[in-house]
Every structure is written in C-alpha cells, then in structure tokens.
Protein backbone atom coordinates (compact mmCIF):
# COMPACT_ATOMS: atom_id res chain seq x y z
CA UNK A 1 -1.60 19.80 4.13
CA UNK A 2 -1.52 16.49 4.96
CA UNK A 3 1.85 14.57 5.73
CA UNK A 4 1.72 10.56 5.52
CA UNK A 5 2.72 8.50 8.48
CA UNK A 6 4.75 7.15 6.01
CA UNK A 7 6.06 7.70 2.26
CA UNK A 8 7.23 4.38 0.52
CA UNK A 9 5.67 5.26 -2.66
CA UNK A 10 7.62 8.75 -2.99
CA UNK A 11 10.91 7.03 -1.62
CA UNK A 12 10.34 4.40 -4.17
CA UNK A 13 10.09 7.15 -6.40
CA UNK A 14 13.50 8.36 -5.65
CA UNK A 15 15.02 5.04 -5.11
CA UNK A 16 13.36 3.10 -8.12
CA UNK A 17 16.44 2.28 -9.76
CA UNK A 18 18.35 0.73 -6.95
CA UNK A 19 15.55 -1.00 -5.36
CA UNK A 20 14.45 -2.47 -8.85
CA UNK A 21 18.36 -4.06 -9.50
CA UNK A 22 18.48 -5.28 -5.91
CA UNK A 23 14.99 -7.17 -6.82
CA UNK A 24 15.84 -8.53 -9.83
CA UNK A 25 18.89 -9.46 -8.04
CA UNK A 26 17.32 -11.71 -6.00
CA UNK A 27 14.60 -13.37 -8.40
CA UNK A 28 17.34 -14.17 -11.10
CA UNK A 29 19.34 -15.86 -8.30
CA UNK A 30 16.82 -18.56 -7.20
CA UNK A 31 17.57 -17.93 -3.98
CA UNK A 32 14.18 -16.33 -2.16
CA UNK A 33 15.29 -17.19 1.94
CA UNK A 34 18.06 -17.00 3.58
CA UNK A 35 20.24 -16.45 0.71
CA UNK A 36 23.33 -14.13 -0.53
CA UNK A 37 21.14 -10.92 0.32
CA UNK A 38 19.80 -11.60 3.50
CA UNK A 39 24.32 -12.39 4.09
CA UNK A 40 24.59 -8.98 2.56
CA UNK A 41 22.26 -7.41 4.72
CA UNK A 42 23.28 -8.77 8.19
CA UNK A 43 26.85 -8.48 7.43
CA UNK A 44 26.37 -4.45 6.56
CA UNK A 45 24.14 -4.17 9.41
CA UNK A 46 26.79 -5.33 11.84
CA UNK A 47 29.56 -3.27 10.67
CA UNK A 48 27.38 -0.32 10.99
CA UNK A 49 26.57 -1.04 14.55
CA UNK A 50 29.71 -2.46 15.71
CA UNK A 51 28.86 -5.84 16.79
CA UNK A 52 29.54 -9.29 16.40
CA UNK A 53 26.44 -10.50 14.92
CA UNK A 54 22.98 -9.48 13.21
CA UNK A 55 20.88 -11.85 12.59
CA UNK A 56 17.84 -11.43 10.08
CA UNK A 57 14.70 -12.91 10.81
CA UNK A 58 10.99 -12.87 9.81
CA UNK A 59 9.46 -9.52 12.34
CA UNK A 60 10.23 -7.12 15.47
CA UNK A 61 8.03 -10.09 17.39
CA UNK A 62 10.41 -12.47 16.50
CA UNK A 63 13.33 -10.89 17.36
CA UNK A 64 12.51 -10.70 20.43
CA UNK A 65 10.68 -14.25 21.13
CA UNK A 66 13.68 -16.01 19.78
CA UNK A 67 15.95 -13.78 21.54
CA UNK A 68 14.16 -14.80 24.84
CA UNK A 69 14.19 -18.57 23.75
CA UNK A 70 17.52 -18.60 23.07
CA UNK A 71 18.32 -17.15 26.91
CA UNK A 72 16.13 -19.63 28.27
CA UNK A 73 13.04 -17.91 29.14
CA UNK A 74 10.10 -19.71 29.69
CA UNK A 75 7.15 -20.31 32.88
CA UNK A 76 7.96 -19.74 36.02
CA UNK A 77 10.06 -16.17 35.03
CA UNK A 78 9.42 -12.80 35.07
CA UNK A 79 10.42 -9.93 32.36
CA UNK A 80 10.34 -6.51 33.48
CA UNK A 81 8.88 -4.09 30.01
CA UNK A 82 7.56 -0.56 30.18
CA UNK A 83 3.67 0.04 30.08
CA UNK A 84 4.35 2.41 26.68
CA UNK A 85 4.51 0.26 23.73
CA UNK A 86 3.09 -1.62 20.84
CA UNK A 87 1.56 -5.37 21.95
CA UNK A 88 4.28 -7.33 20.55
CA UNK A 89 6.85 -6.26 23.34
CA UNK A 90 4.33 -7.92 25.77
CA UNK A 91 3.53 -10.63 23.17
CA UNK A 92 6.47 -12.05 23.38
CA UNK A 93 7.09 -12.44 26.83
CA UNK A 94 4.02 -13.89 26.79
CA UNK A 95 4.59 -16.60 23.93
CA UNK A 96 7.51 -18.22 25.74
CA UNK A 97 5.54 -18.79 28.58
CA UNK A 98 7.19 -16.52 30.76
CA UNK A 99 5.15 -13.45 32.65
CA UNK A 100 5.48 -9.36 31.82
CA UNK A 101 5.48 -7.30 34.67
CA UNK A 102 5.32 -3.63 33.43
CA UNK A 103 6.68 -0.65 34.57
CA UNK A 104 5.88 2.87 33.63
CA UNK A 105 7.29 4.84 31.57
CA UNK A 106 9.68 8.68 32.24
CA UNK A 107 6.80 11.19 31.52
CA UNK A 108 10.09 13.43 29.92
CA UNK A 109 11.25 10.43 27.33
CA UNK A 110 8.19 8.24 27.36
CA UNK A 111 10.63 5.23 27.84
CA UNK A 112 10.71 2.98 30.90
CA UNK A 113 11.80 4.87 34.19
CA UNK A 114 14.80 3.48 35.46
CA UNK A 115 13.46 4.63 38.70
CA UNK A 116 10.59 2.39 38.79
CA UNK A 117 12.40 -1.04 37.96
CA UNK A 118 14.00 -2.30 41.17
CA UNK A 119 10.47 -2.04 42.87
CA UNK A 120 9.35 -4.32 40.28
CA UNK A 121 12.32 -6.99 40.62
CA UNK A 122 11.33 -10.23 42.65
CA UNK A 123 13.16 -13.57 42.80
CA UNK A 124 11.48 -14.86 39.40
CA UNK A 125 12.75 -11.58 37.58
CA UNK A 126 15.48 -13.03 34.76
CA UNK A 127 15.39 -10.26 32.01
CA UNK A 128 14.70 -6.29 31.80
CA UNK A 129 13.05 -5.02 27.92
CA UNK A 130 13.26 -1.57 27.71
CA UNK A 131 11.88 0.00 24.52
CA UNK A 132 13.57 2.89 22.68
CA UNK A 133 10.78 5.35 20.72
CA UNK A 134 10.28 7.75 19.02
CA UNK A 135 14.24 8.10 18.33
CA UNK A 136 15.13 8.19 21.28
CA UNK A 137 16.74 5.40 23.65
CA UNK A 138 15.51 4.56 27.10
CA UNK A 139 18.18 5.74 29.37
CA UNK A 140 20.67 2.77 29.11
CA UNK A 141 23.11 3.26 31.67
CA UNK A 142 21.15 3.06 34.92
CA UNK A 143 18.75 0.42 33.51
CA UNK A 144 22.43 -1.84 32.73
CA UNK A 145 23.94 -1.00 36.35
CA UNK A 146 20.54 -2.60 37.66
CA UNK A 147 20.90 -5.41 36.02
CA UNK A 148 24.29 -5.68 36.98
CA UNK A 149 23.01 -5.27 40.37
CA UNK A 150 20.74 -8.16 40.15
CA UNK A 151 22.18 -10.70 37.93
CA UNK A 152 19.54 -9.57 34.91
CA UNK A 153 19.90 -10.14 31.24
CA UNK A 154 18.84 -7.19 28.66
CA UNK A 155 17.45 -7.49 25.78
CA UNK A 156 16.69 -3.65 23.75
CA UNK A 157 13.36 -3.17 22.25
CA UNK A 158 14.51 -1.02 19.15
CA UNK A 159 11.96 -1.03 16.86
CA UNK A 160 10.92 2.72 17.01
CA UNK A 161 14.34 3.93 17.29
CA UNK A 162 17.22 2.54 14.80
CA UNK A 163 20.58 4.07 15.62
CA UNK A 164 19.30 5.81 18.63
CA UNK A 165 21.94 6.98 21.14
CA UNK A 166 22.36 8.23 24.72
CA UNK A 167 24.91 10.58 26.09
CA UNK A 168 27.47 7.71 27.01
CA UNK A 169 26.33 4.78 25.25
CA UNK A 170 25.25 3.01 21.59
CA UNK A 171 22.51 0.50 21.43
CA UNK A 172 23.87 -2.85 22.52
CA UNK A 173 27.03 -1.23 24.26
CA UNK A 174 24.71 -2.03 27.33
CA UNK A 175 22.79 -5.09 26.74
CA UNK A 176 22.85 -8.92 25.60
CA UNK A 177 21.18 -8.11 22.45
CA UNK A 178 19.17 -5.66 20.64
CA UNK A 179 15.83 -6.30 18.46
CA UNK A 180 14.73 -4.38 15.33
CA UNK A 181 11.86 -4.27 13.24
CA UNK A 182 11.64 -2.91 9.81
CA UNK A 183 7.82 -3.52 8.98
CA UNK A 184 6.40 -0.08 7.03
CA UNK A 185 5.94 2.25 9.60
CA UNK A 186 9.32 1.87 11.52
CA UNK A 187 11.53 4.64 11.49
CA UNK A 188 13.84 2.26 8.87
CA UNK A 189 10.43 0.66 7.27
CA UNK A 190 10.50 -2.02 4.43
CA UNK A 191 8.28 -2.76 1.68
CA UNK A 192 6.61 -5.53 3.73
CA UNK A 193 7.95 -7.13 7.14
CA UNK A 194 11.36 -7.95 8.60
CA UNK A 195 13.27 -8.41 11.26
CA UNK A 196 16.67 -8.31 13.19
CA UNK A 197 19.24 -8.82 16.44
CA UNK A 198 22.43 -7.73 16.82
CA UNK A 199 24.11 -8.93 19.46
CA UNK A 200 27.84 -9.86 21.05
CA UNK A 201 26.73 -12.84 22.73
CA UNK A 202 28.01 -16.19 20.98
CA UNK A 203 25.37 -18.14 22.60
CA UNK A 204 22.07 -15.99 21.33
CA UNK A 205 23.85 -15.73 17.81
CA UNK A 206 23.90 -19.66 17.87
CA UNK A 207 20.51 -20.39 19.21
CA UNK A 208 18.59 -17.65 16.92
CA UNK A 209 20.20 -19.10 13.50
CA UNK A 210 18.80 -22.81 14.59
CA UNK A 211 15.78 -21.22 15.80
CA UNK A 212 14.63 -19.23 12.66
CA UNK A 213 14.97 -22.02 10.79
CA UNK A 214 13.46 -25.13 12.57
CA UNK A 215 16.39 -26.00 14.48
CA UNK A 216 18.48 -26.21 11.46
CA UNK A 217 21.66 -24.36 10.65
CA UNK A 218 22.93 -27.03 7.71
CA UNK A 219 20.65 -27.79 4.89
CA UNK A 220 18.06 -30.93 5.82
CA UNK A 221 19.45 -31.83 9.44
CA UNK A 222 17.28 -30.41 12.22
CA UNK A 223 18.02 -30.75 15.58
C-alpha cells in the first residue's frame, strides 16, 4: 500500500465544488492580490486563533523574515533556533543580516530543548525561534519565562504544526508573533504557496502590511 505524503488531488476530489466557486470567485472579481479573499481569509484566521491580527503574505520564509524586519533584526544580533528544521527557519535569520545560533532539539518532542537555550544566550541574543513539528508545539512555557528572563522577543515557527497546543498554552498565548506556512506539504497545505502571522503586537501588524507590499499600505504611496 502506498500512502502519499500528501493527497490534494483526492481532497480536491471531495472539495471540488467549494474550491471551484471560491476560484471563480476570485477571477470574476478582478481582484488577483491582496483583495476581498485574502480580507476573508485573515479575518477567519484570526477569529479562529484568538488574536488581533493575521496577516497573509507570499510563504512560511516570509513570515518569518518580515516578522524579524519588522522587530528590528538585522547584523550585529543573534537568534537562538533549534538544529531540527527545514532551511528556511535558518534562512531567514540569515537574510536580515542577523546570525542563527542553534540549539538542539528534546530527543522526546524533537523541538528545541528549553534546557539548552540559556547556554546559548550572549549579549547580542535579541530573539528565540522555536519550531513546532510534527503537531506538536515546542514546550512554550519555559522557552517564554526565558525570554522573560532576558529581555528576548519570540517569534513561533509553526509551519509543521497549525493549531498545535501545549498543556497550558495556545500558539501565540506566549510569543510576539507566530508564522505559518501553507505550501503543499504542510499539515494545512494549499494548492501552491502561502503564507501567514498572527500576532497581538500593533507594531509587527503595522510593519508586515508596509513590508509585503513595498512599503505601501495605501494604493501608489510607498514609503
């Protein structure tokens, strides 16, 4: 028997009818990015985590670069990560500039070990990016009271894990933001790429919307 490491084409399948109105949708409208759907989306995805904001953008790698740009990450500062994920975790630290310094992961979960983080915090260190997988969450609550500890920001790697939980916390109960991808093969795949944050903080919320759109959040002025 052999089980795909993903089924689009039966969910399509299942789904044809809906999908197929939500596409038309869109074509008839004239209105390909950015428009009433993408609203749609983000406003359905933050009532169904709780938060303030989503905001939709292009990938996972994304998500997380412009979340880091909008904090202000950039040479000269460190971002703590776990050694057991896909490149783009690392990729984006790397993009702004700024340098990952990689701890390993819980051999139990397979997510960052809280255990292992202060030893990697030095006077450079601005943000910790653990990584849910695998449905599961990295074990939130000790990774936020370090960063409480040490002045950190958070940003959630969720791309393997949509609507993960722990014990005594939701995904972004415990962080400034959290970052989801929905290319194919994530646990909430689409027919192509995509990406999201959801976030509380007024300031990342601002930045992003400017960001994924050349600086612009009002047609033709750029800033």
């Amino acid at each position: 028997m052999k089980v795909g490491f993903y089924g689009h084409e039966r969910q399509y399948a299942e789904l044809k009818e809906e999908i197929d109105k939500n596409i038309h949708e869109v074509l008839e409208s004239g209105k390909y990015v950015q428009g009433p759907m993408l609203a749609r989306f983000e406003k359905e995805l933050m009532e169904y985590f709780g938060t303030k904001y989503a905001i939709g953008v292009a990938n996972g790698t994304d998500a997380i670069y412009l979340t880091l740009q909008a904090l202000g990450i950039g040479p000269g500062d460190e971002c703590i990560t776990t050694t057991n994920t896909f490149f783009a975790t690392a990729e984006a630290i790397w993009i702004t500039g700024a340098t990952a310094v990689f701890v390993d992961s819980d051999p139990k979960t397979h997510c960052i070990d809280p255990d292992k983080i202060e030893a990697a915090i030095t006077p450079k260190t601005k943000v910790l990016v653990p990584v849910h997988l695998y449905g599961q969450c990295a074990d939130m609550t000790p990774i936020w009271e370090i960063a409480e500890k040490h002045n950190l920001l958070i940003i959630e790697d969720n791309a393997q894990s949509i609507d993960g939980h722990g014990e005594d916390f939701k995904q972004g109960e415990k962080s400034d933001a959290v970052t989801i991808s929905f290319i194919a093969q994530k646990n909430l795949g689409t027919y192509g790429d995509a990406g999201a944050i959801f976030t509380n903080n007024d300031k990342i919320n601002e930045t992003v919307r400017k960001l994924r759109n050349h600086g612009s959040n009002q047609r033709s002025v750029h800033s």
